[in-house]
C-alpha atoms as a PDB file:
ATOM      1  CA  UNK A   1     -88.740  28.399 -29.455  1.00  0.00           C
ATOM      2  CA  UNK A   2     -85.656  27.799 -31.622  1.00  0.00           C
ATOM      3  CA  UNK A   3     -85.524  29.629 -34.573  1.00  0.00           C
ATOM      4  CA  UNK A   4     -84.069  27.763 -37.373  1.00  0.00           C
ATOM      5  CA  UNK A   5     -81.112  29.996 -38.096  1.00  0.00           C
ATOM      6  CA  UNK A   6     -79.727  28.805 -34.449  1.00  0.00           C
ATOM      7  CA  UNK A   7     -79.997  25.363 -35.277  1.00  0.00           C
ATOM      8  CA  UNK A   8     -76.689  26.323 -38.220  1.00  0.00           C
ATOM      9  CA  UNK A   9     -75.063  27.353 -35.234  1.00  0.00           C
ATOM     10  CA  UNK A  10     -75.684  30.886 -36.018  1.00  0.00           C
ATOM     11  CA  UNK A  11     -75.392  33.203 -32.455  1.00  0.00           C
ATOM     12  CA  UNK A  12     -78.636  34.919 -31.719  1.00  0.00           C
ATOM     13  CA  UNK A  13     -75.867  38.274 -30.678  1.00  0.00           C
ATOM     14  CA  UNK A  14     -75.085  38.020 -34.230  1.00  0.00           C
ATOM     15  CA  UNK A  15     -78.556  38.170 -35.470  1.00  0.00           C
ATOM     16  CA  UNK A  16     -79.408  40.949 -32.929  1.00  0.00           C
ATOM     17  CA  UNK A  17     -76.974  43.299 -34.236  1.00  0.00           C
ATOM     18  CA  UNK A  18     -77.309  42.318 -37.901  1.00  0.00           C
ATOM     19  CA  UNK A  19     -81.080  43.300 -37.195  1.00  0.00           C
ATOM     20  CA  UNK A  20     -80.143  46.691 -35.929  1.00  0.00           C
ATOM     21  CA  UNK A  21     -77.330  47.310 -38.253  1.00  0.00           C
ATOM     22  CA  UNK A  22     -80.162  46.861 -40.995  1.00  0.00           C
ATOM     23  CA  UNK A  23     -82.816  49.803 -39.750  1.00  0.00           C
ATOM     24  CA  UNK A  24     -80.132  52.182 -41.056  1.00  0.00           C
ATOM     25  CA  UNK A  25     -82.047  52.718 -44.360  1.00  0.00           C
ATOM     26  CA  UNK A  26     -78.619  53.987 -46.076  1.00  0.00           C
ATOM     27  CA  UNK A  27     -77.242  49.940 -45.159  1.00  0.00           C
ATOM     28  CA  UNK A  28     -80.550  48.603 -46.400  1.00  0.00           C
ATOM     29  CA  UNK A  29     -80.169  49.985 -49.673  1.00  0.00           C
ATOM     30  CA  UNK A  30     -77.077  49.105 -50.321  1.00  0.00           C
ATOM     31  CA  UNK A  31     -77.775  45.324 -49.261  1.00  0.00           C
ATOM     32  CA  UNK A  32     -81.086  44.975 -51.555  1.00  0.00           C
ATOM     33  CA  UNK A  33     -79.335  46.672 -54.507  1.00  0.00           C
ATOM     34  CA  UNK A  34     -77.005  43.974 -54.440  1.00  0.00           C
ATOM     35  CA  UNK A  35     -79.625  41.385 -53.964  1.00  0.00           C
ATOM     36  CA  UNK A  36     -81.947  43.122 -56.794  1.00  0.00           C
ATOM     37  CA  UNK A  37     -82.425  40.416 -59.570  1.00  0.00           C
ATOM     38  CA  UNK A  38     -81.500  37.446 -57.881  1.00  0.00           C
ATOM     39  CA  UNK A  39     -83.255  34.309 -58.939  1.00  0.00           C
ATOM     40  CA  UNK A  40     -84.008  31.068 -56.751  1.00  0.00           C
ATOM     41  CA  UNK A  41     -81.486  29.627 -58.439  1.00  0.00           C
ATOM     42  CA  UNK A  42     -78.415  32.295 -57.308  1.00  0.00           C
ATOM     43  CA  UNK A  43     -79.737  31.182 -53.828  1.00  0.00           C
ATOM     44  CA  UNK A  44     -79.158  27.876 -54.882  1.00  0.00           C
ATOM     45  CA  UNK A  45     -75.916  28.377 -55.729  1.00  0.00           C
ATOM     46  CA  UNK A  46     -72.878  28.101 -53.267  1.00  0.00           C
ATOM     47  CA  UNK A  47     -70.318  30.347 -54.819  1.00  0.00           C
ATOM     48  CA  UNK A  48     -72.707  33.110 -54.900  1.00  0.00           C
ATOM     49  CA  UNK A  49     -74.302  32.820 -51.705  1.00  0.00           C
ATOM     50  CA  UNK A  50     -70.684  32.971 -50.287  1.00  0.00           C
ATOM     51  CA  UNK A  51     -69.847  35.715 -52.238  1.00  0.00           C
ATOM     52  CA  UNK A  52     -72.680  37.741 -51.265  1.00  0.00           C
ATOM     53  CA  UNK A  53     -72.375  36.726 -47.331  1.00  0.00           C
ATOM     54  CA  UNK A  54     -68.530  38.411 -47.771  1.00  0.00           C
ATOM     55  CA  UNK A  55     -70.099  41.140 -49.610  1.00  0.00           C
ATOM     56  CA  UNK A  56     -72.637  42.131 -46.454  1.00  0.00           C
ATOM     57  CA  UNK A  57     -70.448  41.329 -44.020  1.00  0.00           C
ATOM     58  CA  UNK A  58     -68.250  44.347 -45.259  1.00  0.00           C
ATOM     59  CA  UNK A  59     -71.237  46.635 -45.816  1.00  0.00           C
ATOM     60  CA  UNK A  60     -72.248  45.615 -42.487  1.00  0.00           C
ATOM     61  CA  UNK A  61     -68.728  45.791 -40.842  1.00  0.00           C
ATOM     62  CA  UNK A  62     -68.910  42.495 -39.711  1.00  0.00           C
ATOM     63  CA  UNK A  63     -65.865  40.221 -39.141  1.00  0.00           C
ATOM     64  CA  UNK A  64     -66.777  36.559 -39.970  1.00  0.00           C
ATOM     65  CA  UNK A  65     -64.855  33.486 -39.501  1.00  0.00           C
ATOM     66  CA  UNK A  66     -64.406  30.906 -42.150  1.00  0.00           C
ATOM     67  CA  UNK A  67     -66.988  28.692 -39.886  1.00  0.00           C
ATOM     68  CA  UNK A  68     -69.652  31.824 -39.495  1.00  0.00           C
ATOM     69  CA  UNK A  69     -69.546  31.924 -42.713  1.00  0.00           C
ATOM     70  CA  UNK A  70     -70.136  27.940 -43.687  1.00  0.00           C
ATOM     71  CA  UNK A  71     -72.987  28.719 -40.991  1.00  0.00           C
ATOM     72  CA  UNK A  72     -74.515  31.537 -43.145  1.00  0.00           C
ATOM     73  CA  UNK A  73     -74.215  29.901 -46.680  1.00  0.00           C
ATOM     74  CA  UNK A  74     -75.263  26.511 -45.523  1.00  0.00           C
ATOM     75  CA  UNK A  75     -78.771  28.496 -43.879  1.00  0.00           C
ATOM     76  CA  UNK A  76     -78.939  30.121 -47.115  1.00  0.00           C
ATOM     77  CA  UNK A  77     -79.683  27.745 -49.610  1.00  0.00           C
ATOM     78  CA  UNK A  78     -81.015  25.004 -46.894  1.00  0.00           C
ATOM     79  CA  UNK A  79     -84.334  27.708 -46.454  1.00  0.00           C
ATOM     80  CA  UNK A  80     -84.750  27.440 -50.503  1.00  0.00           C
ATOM     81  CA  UNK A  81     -85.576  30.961 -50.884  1.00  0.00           C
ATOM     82  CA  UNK A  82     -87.796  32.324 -54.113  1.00  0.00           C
ATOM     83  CA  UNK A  83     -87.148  36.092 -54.050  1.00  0.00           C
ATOM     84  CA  UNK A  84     -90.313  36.121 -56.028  1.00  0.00           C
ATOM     85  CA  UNK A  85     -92.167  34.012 -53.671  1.00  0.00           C
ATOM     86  CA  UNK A  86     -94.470  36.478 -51.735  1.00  0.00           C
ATOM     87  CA  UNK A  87     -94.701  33.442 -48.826  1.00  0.00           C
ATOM     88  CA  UNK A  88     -91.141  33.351 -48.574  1.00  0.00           C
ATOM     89  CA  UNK A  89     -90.643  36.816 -48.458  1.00  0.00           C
ATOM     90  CA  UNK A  90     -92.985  36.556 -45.414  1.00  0.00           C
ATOM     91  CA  UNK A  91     -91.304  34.105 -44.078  1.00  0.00           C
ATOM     92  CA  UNK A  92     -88.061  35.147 -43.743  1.00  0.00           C
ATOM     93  CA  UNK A  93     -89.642  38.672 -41.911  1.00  0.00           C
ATOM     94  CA  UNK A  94     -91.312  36.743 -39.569  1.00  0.00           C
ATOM     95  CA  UNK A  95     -88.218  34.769 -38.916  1.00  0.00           C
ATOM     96  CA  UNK A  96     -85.805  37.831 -38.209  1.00  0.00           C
ATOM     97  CA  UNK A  97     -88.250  40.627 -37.222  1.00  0.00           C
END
């Protein structure tokens, strides 16, 4: 089964160490402190989703290429995320656990 961040082009290695770079609780943290607040709207919104995709990127000391990260903002705002959406919030888990 494809999941639907591979169909942005997005490489399942990527996602794989993203996943384990995020069960350090210290990196966890720091990543939903940034996102705490954030409206459906922010995810909506291109300049922030790109800013916050740089912003992770460096917490996670990732290296991303101008296309990786077109791949990430564009699979952002196409999943129309409501942070305050409990079925969302599900959603996403299941989709990267």
């Amino acid at each position: 089964m494809t999941q639907s961040w591979q169909k942005f082009g997005i490489k399942a290695e990527f996602v794989e160490r993203v996943k384990l770079k995020m069960k350090n609780q210290a990196t966890k943290e720091r990543i939903k402190d940034l996102l705490d607040g954030v409206t459906k709207y922010d995810l909506q919104d291109r300049a922030k989703v790109r800013r916050w995709v740089k912003q992770f990127a460096k917490i996670l000391n990732e290296t991303l290429t101008e296309t990786q990260e077109d791949q990430l903002v564009n699979f952002i705002i196409a999943q129309k995320i409501d942070p305050n959406n409990m079925l969302h919030l599900i959603k996403l888990y299941t989709m990267f656990r």
